[in-house]
Protein backbone atom coordinates (compact mmCIF):
# COMPACT_ATOMS: atom_id res chain seq x y z
CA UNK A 1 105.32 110.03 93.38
CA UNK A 2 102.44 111.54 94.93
CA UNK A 3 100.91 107.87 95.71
CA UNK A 4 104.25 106.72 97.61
CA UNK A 5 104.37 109.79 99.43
CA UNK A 6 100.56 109.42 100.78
CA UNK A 7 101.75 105.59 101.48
CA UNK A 8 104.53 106.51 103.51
CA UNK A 9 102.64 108.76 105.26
CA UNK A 10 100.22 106.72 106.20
CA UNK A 11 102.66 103.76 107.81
CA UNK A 12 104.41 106.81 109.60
CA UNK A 13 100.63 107.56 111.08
CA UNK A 14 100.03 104.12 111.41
CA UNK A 15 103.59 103.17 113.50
CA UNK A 16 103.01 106.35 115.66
CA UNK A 17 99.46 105.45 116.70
CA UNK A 18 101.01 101.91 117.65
CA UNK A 19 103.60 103.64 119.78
CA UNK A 20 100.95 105.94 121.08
CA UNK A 21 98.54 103.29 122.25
CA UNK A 22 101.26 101.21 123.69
CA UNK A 23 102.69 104.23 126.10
CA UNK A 24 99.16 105.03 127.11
CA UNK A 25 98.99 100.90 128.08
CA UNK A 26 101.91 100.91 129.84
CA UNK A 27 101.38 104.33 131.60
CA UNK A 28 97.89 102.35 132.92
CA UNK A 29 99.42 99.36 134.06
CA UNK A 30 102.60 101.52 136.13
CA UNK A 31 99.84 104.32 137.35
CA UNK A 32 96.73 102.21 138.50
CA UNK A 33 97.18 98.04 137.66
CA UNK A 34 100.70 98.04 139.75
CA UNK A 35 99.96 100.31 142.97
CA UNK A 36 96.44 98.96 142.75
CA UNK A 37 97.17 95.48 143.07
CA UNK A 38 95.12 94.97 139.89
CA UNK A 39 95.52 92.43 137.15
CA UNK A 40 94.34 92.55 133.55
CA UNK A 41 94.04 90.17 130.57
CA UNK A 42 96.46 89.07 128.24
CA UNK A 43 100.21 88.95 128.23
CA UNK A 44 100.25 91.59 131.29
CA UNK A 45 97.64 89.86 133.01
CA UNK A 46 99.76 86.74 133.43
CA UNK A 47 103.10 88.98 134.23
CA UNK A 48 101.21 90.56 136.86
CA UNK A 49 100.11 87.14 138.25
CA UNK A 50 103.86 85.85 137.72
CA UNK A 51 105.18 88.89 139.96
CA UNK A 52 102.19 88.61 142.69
CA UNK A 53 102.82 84.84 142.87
CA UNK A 54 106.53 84.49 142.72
CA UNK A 55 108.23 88.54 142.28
CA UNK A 56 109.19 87.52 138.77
CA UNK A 57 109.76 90.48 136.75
CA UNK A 58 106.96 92.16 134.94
CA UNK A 59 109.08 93.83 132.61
CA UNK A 60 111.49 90.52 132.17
CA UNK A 61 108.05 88.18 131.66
CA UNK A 62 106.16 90.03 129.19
CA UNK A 63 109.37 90.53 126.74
CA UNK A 64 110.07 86.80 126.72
CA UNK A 65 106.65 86.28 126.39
CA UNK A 66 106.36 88.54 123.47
CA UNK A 67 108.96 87.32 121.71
CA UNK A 68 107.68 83.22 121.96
CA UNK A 69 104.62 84.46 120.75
CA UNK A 70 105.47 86.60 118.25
CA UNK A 71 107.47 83.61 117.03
CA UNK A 72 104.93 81.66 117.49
CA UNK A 73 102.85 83.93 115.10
CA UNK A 74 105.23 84.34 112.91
CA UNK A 75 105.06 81.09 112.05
CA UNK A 76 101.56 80.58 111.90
CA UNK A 77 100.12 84.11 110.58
CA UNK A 78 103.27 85.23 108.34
CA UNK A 79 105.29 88.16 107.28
CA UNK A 80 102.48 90.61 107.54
CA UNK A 81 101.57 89.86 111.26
CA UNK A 82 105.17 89.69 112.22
CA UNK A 83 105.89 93.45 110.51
CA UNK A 84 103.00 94.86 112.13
CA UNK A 85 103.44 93.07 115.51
CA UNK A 86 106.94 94.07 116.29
CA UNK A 87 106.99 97.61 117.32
CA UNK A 88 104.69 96.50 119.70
CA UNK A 89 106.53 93.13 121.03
CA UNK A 90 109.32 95.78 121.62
CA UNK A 91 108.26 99.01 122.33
CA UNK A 92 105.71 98.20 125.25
CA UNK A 93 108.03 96.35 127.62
CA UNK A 94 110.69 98.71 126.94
CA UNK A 95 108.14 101.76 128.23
CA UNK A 96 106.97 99.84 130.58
CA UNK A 97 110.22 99.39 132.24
CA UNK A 98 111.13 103.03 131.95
CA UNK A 99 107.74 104.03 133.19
CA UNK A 100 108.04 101.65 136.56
CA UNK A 101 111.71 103.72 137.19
CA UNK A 102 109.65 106.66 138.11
CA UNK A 103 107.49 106.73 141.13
CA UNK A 104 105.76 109.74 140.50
CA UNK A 105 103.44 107.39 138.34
CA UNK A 106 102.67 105.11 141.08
CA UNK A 107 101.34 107.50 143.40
CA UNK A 108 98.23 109.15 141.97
CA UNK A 109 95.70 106.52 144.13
CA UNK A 110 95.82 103.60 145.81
CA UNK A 111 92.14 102.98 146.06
CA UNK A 112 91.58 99.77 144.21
CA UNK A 113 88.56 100.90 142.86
CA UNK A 114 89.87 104.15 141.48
CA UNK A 115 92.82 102.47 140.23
CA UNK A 116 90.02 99.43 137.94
CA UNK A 117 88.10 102.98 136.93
CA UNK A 118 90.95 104.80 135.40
CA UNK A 119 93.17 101.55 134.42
CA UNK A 120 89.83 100.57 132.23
CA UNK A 121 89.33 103.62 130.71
CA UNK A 122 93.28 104.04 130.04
CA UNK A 123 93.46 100.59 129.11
CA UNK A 124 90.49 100.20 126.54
CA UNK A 125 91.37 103.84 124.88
CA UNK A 126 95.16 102.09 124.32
CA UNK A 127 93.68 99.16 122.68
CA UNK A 128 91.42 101.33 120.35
CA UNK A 129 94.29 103.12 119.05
CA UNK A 130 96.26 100.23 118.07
CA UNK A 131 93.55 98.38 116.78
CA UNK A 132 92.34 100.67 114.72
CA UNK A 133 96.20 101.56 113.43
């Protein structure tokens, strides 16, 4: 009993580090990427270029894009990469959008290089959280 108490535990830890690192992700890209100007890697990377280019959605692009490729790794990686991917392929766009619906966030600087500083820092302490979850 003890043993599936400590493993419970653990996926509780686990699932609220995920959630953790994806707020602090999302709180980067609506604080510094957005007012900045900025653009990162990955799937916000090309949302960001999507709504610079065109206005598309950043919010609307990065859940569709989520869900093809979690698909997409579903498919290829299996059960295991799909139960530990989906919090995330959920959970950051939703935050995301809520986050961009307050402008408080987007006012803290709009000098581009203070916005890359504290967007890096923000943004590599997010990814080191879920990472190591």
């Amino acid at each position: 009993m003890m043993n599936q108490n400590h493993s419970v535990h653990k996926i509780l830890l686990n699932l609220a580090m995920i959630l953790l690192g994806n707020t602090i992700y999302a709180l980067a890209v609506t604080m510094f990427i957005l007012p900045g100007g900025l653009i990162t890697g990955g799937t916000t990377g090309l949302a960001l270029f999507f709504f610079h280019q065109f206005g598309l959605p950043v919010t609307a692009f990065v859940s569709v894009f989520n869900v093809v490729m979690f698909l997409l790794g579903l498919w290829v990686l299996g059960k295991k990469f799909a139960l530990t991917t989906l919090v995330s392929t959920f959970f950051y766009p939703l935050v995301l959008g809520i986050f961009q619906q307050i402008p408080v966030l987007t006012q803290f600087t709009h000098d581009r290089m203070l916005c890359a500083v504290y967007a890096g820092l923000m943004i590599g302490f997010a990814i080191g959280i879920v990472i190591r979850a």
